[in-house]
Protein backbone atom coordinates (compact mmCIF):
# COMPACT_ATOMS: atom_id res chain seq x y z
CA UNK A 1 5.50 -32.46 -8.83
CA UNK A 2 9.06 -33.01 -9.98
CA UNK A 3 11.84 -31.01 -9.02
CA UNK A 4 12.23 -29.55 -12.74
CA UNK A 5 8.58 -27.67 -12.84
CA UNK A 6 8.06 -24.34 -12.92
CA UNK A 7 5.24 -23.26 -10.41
CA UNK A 8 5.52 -20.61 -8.37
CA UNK A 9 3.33 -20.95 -4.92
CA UNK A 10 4.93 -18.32 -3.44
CA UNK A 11 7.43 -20.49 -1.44
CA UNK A 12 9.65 -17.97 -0.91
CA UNK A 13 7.19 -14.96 -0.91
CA UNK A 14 5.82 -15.40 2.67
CA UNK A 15 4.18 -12.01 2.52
CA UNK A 16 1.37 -12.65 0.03
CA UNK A 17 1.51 -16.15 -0.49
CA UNK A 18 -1.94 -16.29 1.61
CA UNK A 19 -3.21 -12.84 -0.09
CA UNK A 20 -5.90 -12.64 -2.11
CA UNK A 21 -3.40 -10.31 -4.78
CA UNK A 22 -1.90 -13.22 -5.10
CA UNK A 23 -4.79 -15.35 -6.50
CA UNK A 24 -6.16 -12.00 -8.45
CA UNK A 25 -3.31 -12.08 -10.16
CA UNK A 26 -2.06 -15.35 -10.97
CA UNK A 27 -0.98 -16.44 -14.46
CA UNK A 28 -4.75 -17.68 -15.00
CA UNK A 29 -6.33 -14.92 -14.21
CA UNK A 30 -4.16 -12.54 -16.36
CA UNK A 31 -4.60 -15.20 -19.08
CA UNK A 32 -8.86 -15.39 -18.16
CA UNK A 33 -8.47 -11.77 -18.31
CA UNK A 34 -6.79 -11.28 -21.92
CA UNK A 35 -9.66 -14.30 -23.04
CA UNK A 36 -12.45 -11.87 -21.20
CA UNK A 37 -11.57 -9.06 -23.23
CA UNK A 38 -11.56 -10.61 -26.66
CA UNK A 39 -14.73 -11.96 -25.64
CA UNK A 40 -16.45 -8.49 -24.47
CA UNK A 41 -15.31 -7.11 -27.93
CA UNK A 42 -16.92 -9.75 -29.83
CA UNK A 43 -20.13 -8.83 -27.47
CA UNK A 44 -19.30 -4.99 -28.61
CA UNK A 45 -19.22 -6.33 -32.26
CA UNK A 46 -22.56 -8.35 -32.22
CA UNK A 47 -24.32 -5.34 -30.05
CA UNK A 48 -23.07 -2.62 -32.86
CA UNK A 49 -24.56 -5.13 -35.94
CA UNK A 50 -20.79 -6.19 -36.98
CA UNK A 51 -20.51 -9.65 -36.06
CA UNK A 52 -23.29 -12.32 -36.31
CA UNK A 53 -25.11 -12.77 -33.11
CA UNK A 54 -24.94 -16.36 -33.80
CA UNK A 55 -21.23 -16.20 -33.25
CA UNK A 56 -21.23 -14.62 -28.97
CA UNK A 57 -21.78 -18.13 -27.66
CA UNK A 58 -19.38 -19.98 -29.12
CA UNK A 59 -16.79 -17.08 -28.51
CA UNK A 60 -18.13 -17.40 -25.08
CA UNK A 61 -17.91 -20.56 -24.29
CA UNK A 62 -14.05 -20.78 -25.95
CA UNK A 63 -13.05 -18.15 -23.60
CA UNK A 64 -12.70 -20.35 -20.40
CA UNK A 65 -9.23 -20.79 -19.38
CA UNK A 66 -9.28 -24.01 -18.41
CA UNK A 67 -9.88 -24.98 -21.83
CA UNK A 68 -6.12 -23.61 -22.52
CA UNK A 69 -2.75 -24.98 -21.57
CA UNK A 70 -1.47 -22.58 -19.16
CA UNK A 71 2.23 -23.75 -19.27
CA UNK A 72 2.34 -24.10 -23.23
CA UNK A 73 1.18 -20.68 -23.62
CA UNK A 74 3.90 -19.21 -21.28
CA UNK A 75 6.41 -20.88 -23.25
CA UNK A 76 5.01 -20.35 -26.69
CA UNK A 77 4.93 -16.45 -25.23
CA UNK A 78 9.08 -16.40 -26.35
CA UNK A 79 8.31 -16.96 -29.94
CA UNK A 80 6.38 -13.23 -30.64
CA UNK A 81 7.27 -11.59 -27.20
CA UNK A 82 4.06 -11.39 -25.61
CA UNK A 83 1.30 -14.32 -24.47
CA UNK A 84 -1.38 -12.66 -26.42
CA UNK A 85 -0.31 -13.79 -29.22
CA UNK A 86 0.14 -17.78 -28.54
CA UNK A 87 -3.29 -17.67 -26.87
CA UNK A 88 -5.24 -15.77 -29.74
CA UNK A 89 -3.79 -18.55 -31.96
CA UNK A 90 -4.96 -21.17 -29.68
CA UNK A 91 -8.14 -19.15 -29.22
CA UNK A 92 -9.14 -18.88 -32.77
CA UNK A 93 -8.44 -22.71 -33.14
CA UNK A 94 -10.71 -23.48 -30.82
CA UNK A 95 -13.64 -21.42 -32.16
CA UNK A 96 -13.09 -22.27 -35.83
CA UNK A 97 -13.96 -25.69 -35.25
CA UNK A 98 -17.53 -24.52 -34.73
CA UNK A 99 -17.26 -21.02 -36.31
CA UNK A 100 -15.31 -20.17 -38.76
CA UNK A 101 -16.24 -16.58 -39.11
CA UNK A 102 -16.26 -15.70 -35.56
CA UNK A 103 -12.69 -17.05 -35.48
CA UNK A 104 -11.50 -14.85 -38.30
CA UNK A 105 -13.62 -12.32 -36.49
CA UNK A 106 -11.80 -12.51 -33.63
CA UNK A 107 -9.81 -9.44 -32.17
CA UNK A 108 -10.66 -7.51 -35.50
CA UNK A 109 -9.27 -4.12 -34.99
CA UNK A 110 -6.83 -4.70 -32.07
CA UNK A 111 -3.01 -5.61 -31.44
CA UNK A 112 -1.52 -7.67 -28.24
CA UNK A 113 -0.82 -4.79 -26.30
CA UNK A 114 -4.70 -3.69 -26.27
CA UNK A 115 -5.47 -6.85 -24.89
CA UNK A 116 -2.55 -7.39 -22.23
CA UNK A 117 -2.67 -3.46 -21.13
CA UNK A 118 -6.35 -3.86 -20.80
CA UNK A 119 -6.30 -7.75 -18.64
CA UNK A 120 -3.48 -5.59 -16.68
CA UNK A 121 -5.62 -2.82 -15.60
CA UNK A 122 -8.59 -5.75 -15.12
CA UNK A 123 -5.88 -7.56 -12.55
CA UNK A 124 -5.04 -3.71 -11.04
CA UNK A 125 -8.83 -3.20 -10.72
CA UNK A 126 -9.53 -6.63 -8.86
CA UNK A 127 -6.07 -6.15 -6.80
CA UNK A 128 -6.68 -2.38 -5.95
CA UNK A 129 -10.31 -2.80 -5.35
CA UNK A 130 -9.09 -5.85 -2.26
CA UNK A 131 -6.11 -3.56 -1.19
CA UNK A 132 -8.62 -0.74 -0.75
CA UNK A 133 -11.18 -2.86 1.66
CA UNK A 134 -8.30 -3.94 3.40
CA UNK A 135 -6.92 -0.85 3.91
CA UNK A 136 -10.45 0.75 5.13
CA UNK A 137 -10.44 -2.40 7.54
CA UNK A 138 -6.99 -1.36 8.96
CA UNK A 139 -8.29 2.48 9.06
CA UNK A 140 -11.35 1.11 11.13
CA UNK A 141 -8.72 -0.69 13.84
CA UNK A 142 -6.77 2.26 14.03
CA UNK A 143 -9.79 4.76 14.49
CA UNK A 144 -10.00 2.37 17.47
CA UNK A 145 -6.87 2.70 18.62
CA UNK A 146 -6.50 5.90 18.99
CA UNK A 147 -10.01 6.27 20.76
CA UNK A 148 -9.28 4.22 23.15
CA UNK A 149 -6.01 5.33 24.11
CA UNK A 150 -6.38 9.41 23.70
CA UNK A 151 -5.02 9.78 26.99
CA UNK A 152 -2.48 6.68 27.12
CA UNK A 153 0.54 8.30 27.87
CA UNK A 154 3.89 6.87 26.01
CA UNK A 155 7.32 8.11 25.54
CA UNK A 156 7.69 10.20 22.82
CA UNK A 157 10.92 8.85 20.49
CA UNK A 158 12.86 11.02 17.97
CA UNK A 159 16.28 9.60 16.15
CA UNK A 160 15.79 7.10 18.47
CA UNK A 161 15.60 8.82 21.78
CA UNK A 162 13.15 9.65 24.57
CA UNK A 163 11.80 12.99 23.21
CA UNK A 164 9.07 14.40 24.75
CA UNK A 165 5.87 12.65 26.71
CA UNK A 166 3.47 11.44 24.11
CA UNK A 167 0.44 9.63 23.93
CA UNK A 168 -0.05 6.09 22.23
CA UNK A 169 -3.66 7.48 20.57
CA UNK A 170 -1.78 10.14 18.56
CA UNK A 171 0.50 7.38 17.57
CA UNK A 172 -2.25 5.20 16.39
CA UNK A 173 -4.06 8.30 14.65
CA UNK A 174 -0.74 9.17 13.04
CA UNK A 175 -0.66 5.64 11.33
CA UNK A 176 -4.34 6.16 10.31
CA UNK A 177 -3.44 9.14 8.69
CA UNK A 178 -0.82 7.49 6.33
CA UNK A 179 -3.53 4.54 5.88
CA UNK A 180 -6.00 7.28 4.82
CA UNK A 181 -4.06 8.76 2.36
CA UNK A 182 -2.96 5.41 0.82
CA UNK A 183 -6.44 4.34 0.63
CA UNK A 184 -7.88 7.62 -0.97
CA UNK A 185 -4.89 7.13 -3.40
CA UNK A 186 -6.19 4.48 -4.61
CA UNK A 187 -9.80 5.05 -5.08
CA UNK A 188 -8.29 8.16 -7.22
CA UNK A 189 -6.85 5.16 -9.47
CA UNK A 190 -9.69 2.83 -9.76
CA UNK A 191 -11.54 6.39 -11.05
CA UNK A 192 -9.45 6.66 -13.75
CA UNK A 193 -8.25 3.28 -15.10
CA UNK A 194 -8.71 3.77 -18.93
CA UNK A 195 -9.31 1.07 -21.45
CA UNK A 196 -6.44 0.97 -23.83
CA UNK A 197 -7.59 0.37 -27.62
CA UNK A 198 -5.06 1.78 -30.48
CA UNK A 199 -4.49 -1.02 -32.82
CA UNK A 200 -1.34 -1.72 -34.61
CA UNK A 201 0.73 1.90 -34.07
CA UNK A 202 -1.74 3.83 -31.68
CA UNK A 203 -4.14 5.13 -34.92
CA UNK A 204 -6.99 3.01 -34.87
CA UNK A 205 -6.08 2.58 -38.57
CA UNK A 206 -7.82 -1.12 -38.60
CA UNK A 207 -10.99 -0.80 -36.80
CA UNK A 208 -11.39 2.67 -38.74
CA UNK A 209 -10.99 0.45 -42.04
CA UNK A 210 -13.13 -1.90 -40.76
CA UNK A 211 -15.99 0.49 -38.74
CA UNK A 212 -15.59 4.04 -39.98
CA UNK A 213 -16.74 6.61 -38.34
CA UNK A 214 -18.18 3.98 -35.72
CA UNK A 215 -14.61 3.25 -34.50
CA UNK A 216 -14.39 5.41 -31.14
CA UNK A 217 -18.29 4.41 -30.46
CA UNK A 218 -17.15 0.79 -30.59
CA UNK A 219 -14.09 1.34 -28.60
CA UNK A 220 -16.37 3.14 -26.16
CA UNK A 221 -19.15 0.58 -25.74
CA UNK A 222 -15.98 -2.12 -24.84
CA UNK A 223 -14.92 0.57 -22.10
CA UNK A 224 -18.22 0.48 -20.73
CA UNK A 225 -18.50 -3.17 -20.84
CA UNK A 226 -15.24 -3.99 -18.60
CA UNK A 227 -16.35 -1.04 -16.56
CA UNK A 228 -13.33 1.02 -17.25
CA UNK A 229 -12.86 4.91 -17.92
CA UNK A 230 -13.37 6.49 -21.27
CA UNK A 231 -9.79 6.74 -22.32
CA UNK A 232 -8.95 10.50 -24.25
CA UNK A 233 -6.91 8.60 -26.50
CA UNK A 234 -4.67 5.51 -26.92
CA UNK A 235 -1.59 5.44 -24.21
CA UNK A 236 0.18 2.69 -25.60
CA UNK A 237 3.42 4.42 -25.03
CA UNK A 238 2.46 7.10 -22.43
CA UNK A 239 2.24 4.93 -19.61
CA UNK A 240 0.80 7.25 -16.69
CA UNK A 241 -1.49 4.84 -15.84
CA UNK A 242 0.91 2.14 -15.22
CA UNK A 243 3.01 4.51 -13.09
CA UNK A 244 -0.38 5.52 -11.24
CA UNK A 245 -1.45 2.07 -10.37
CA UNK A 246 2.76 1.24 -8.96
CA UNK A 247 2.42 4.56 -7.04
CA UNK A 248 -0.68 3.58 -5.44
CA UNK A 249 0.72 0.18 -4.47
CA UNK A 250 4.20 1.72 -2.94
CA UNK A 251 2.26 3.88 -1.16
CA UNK A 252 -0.07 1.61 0.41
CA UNK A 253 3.04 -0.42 1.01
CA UNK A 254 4.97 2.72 2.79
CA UNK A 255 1.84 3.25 4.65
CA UNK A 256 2.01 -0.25 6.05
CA UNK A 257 5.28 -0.61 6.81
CA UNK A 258 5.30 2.88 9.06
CA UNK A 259 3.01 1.01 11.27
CA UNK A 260 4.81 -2.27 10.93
CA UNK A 261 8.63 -0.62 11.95
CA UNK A 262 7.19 0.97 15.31
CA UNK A 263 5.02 -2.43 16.04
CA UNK A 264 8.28 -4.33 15.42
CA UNK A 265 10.52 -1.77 18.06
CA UNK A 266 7.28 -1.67 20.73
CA UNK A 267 7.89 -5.43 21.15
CA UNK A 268 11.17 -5.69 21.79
CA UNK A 269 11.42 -7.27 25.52
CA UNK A 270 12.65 -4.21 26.60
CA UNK A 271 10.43 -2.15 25.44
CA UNK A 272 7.17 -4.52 25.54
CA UNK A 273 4.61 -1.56 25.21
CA UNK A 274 2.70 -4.00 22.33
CA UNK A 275 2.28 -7.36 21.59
CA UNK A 276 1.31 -8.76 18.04
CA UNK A 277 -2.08 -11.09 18.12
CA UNK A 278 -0.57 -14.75 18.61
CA UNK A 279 -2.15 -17.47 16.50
CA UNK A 280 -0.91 -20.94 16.65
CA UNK A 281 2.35 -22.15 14.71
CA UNK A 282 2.86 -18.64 14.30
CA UNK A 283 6.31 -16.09 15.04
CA UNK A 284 8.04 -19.43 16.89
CA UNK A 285 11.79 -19.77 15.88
CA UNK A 286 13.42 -23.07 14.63
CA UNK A 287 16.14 -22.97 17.28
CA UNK A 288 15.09 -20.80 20.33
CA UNK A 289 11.25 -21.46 21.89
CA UNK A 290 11.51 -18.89 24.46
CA UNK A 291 11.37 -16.81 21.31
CA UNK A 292 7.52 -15.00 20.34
CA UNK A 293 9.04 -12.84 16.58
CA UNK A 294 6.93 -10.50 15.53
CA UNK A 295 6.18 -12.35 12.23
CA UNK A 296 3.44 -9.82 10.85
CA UNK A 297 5.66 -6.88 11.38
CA UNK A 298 8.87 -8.91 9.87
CA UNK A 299 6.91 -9.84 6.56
CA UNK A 300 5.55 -5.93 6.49
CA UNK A 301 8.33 -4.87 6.84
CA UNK A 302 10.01 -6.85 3.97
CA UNK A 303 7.79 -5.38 1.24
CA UNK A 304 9.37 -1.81 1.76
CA UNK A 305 12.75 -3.17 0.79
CA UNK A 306 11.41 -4.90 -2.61
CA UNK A 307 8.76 -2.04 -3.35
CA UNK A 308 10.59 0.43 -4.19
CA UNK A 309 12.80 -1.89 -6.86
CA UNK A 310 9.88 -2.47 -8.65
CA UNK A 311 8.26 0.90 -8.52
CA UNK A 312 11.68 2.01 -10.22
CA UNK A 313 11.28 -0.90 -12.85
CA UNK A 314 7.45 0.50 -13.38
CA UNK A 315 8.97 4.04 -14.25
CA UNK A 316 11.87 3.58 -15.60
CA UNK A 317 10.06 1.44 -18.24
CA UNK A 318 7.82 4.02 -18.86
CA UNK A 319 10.20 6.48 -19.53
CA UNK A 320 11.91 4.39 -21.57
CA UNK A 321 8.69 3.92 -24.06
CA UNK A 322 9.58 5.07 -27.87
CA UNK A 323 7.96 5.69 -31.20
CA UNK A 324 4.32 3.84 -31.37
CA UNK A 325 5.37 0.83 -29.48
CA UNK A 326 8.15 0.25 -26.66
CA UNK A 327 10.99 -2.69 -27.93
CA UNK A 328 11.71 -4.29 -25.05
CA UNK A 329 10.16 -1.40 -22.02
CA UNK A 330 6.47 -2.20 -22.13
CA UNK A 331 7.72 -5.96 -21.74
CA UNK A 332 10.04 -4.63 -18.52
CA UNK A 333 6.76 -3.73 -16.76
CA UNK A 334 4.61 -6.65 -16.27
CA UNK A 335 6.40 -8.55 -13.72
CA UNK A 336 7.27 -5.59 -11.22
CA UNK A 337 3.80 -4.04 -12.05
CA UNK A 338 2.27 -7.41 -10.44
CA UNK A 339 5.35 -7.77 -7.68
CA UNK A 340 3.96 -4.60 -6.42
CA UNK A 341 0.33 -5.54 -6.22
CA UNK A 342 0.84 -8.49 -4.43
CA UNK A 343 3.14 -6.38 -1.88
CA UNK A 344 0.61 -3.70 -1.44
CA UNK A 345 -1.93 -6.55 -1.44
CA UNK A 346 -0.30 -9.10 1.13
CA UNK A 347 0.99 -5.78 3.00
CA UNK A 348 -2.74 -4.55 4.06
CA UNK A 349 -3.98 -8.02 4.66
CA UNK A 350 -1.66 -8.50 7.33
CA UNK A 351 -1.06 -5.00 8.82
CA UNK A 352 -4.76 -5.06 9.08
CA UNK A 353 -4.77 -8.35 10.97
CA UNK A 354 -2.02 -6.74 13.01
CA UNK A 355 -4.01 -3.76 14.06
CA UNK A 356 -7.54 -5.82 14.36
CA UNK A 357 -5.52 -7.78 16.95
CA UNK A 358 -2.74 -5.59 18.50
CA UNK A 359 -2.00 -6.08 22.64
CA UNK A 360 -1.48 -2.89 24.16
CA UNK A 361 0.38 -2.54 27.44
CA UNK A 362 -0.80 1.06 28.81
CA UNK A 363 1.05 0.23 32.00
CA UNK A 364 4.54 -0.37 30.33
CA UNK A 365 4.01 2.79 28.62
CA UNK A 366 3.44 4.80 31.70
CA UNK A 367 6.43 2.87 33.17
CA UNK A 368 8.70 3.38 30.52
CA UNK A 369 7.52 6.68 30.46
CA UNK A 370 8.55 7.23 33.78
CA UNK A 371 11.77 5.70 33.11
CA UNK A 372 13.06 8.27 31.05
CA UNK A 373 12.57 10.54 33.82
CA UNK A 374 12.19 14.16 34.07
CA UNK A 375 14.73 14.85 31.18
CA UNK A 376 11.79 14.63 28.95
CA UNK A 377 10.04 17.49 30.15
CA UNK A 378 13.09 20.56 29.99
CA UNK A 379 11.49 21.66 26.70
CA UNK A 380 8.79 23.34 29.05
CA UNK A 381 10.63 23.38 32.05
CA UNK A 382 13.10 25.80 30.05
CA UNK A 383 10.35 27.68 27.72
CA UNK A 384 8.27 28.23 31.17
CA UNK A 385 11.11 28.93 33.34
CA UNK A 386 13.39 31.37 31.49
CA UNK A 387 11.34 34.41 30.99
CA UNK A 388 10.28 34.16 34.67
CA UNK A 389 13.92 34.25 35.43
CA UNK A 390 14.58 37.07 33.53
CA UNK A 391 11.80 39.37 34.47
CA UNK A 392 13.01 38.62 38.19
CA UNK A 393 16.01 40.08 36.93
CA UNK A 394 17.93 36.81 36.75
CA UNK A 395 19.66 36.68 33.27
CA UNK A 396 20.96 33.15 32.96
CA UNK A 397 18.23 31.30 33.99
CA UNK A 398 18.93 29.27 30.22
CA UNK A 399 22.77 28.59 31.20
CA UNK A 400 21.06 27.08 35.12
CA UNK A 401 18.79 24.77 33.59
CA UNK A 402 21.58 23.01 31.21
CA UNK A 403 24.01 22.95 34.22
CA UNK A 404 20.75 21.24 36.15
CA UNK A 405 20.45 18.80 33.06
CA UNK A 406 24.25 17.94 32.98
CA UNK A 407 24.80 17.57 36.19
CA UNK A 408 21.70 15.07 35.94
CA UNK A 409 23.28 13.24 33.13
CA UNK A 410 26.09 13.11 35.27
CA UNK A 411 24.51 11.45 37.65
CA UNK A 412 25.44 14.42 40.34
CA UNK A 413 21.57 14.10 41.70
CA UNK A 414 18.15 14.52 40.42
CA UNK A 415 16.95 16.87 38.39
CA UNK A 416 13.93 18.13 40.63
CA UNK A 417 16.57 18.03 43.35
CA UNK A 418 19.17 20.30 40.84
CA UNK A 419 16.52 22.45 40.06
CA UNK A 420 15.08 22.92 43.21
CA UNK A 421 18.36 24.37 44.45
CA UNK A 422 19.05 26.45 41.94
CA UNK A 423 15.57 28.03 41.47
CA UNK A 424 14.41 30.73 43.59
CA UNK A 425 10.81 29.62 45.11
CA UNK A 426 9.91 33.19 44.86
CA UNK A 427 9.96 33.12 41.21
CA UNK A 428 9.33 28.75 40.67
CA UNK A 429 6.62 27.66 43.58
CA UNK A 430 7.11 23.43 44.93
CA UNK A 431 3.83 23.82 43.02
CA UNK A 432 4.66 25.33 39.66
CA UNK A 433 8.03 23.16 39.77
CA UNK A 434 6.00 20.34 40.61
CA UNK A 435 3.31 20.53 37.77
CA UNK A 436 6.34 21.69 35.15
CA UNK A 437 8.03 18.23 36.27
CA UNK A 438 4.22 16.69 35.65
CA UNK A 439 4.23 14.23 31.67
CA UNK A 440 0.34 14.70 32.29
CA UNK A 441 0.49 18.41 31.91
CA UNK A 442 2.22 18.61 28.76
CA UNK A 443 0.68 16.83 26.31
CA UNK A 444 0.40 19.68 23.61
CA UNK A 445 -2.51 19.37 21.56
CA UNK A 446 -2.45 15.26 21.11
CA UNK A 447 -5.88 14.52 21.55
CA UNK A 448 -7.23 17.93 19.05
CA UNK A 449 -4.70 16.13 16.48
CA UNK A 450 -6.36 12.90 17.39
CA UNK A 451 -9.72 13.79 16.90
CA UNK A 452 -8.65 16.18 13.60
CA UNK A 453 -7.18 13.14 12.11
CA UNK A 454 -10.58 10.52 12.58
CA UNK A 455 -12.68 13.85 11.52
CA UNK A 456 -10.28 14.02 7.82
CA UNK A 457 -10.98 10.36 8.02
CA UNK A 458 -14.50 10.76 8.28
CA UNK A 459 -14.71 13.29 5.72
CA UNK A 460 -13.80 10.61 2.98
CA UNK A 461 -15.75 8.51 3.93
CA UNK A 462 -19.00 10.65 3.37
């Protein structure tokens, strides 16, 4: 390989290079895809009595990819916007030499973008169909997750601050919710992927000329064939299920990367409540060995800066469609359509590896936990203590407790100690003060949440 070609392994795409979105949607298998669906047609034509039977074979056997020159077409693709139209050429070349009439047969009744929007959706299908298993494999670590660590107990962080005591299960579950709805997101979209078939302007004018009232029966048969929905109509230039296929994808992506940002803060030496699963020649540095990077989390986390790019590209080309056929939008979408599928894609493979293999540290919770101190627990400390105060006739019982917590902050002395001397036992017992000082006794209703979030999950999955 010279210097000068053009063939993209995915050097600089880390993420998904390894994916199998990347391989489902390579340049040869959009191209075996576009020769797959001029070859179910011809098997719609021959099954409806308008094409020879005689002719399916050879069509068949012409419609191997390897039989075309990949980098020829790509080129030739400049000349009429679009690599249908080099490969049909090539196509019909190929199966006149043996047929003649199948070759003029060929594609009857269609344009380019029937073919290329259908492959797409045929690439979406095989892509969304991996990026859902994957995603029901990361839902199954998760479920784990949180079972086993219901009652871990973990710092609680908001805007980037001890909060409240937490658990690391309602963590977990919390990820497995987003995973849920990602993945139930896209079964809604493998439901409804419609074949598109409008001819020239959207009207069916050709195939009508050439199959009458037979046209839509055709059209339906070739839906059926490649196994996609019954479409109400052509949607050459109403694009919703374009935009439905990049929305699933940046959602599976934003799903991901939630799990990926907290994985890549929980390892940070001084937090070290996680570890990622270590594999050899993997998360080293090139300058530092002490070093262990959370690679997994890194390369996630790098698909929710380019997602949303291409989502935008997706829809803005859509909304940008005019008249019977987009100049210059519907060629806009391609690329980012297929960026995001191999992000969604090479997001879930590894998030799921992430979470199949995830180190927890319970102890370095509890001891971080601890760290934070009793600060953490004045929400109930003041929601408990407060009303007692005031029924015992003691008004600023509010104003007592943020002294206690200043003078804490201030490093004056402890807060037990604060509050112990500004409390009156009669109305806070060493016992109530004790057990309102307690992370254990406050966990709020983490492990209901837990166990309502793995019951949704279970709910799909019925």
């Amino acid at each position: 390989m010279s210097a000068n070609t053009i063939d993209d392994l995915g050097l600089v795409n880390p993420l998904w290079v390894n994916s199998p979105a990347a391989l489902l949607s390579s340049d040869a298998r959009i191209l075996q895809f576009m020769l797959d669906v001029e070859c179910a047609w011809m098997a719609v034509l021959v099954e409806g009595g308008r094409a020879d039977p005689a002719w399916l074979p050879v069509v068949t056997e012409a419609c191997r990819v390897e039989h075309y020159n990949l980098a020829e077409i790509a080129r030739e693709a400049q000349g009429g916007g679009n690599p249908l139209i080099p490969l049909l050429g090539a196509l019909r070349r190929r199966v006149g030499e043996t047929s003649p009439g199948a070759a003029a047969r060929l594609h009857v009744g269609a344009t380019s973008q029937d073919i290329l929007d259908t492959a797409l959706l045929l690439v979406a299908r095989d892509v969304l169909t991996e990026l859902r298993a994957d995603l029901n494999g990361l839902a199954d670590a998760l479920e784990r997750l949180a079972r086993e660590h219901v009652g871990t107990l973990a710092v609680a962080r908001t805007l980037g601050q001890h909060s409240l005591p937490g658990t690391f299960g309602l963590r977990a579950a919390q990820w497995l919710a987003g995973v849920v709805a990602a993945e139930r997101q896209v079964a809604d979209v493998l439901r409804q992927l419609p074949l598109q078939w409008g001819g020239a302007a959207g009207t069916m004018a050709a195939l009508t000329q050439f199959a009458g009232d037979h046209a839509l029966v055709l059209t339906d048969a070739l839906a059926a064939r490649l196994g996609l929905a019954l479409p109400v109509a052509p949607w050459q230039t109403t694009r919703w299920p374009m935009t439905r296929i990049a929305g699933s994808a940046a959602e599976a992506v934003a799903a991901c990367t939630r799990i990926a940002n907290d994985v890549a803060f929980l390892t940070r030496p001084e937090v070290a409540e996680v570890a990622e699963p270590q594999v050899e020649g993997r998360g080293g540095s090139s300058a530092m060995p002490q070093k262990q990077n959370p690679v997994l989390s890194v390369l996630v986390r790098s698909a929710s800066f380019q997602a949303p790019g291409a989502l935008a590209q997706v829809v803005a080309a859509a909304a940008a469609a005019v008249d019977e056929r987009p100049d210059g939008a519907w060629h806009a979408e391609w690329a980012p359509l297929r960026q995001l599928l191999r992000l969604a894609g090479g997001a879930a493979s590894l998030t799921r590896e992430l979470a199949e293999g995830l180190v927890v540290f319970p102890e370095r919770m509890r001891a971080n936990l601890d760290a934070a101190g009793p600060l953490i627990l004045t929400e109930r400390i003041t929601a408990v203590v407060v009303p007692l105060l005031a029924e015992a006739g003691i008004p600023d019982g509010a104003a007592q407790i943020a002294a206690a917590i200043a003078d804490t902050r201030a490093g004056t002395a402890s807060l037990p100690d604060l509050l112990r001397a500004a409390l009156p036992r009669s109305v806070v017992s060493d016992a109530l003060l004790a057990d309102l000082l307690d992370p254990v006794a406050y966990p709020g209703q983490a492990r209901q949440l837990i166990l309502r979030i793995i019951a949704d999950r279970g709910d799909s999955l019925s």
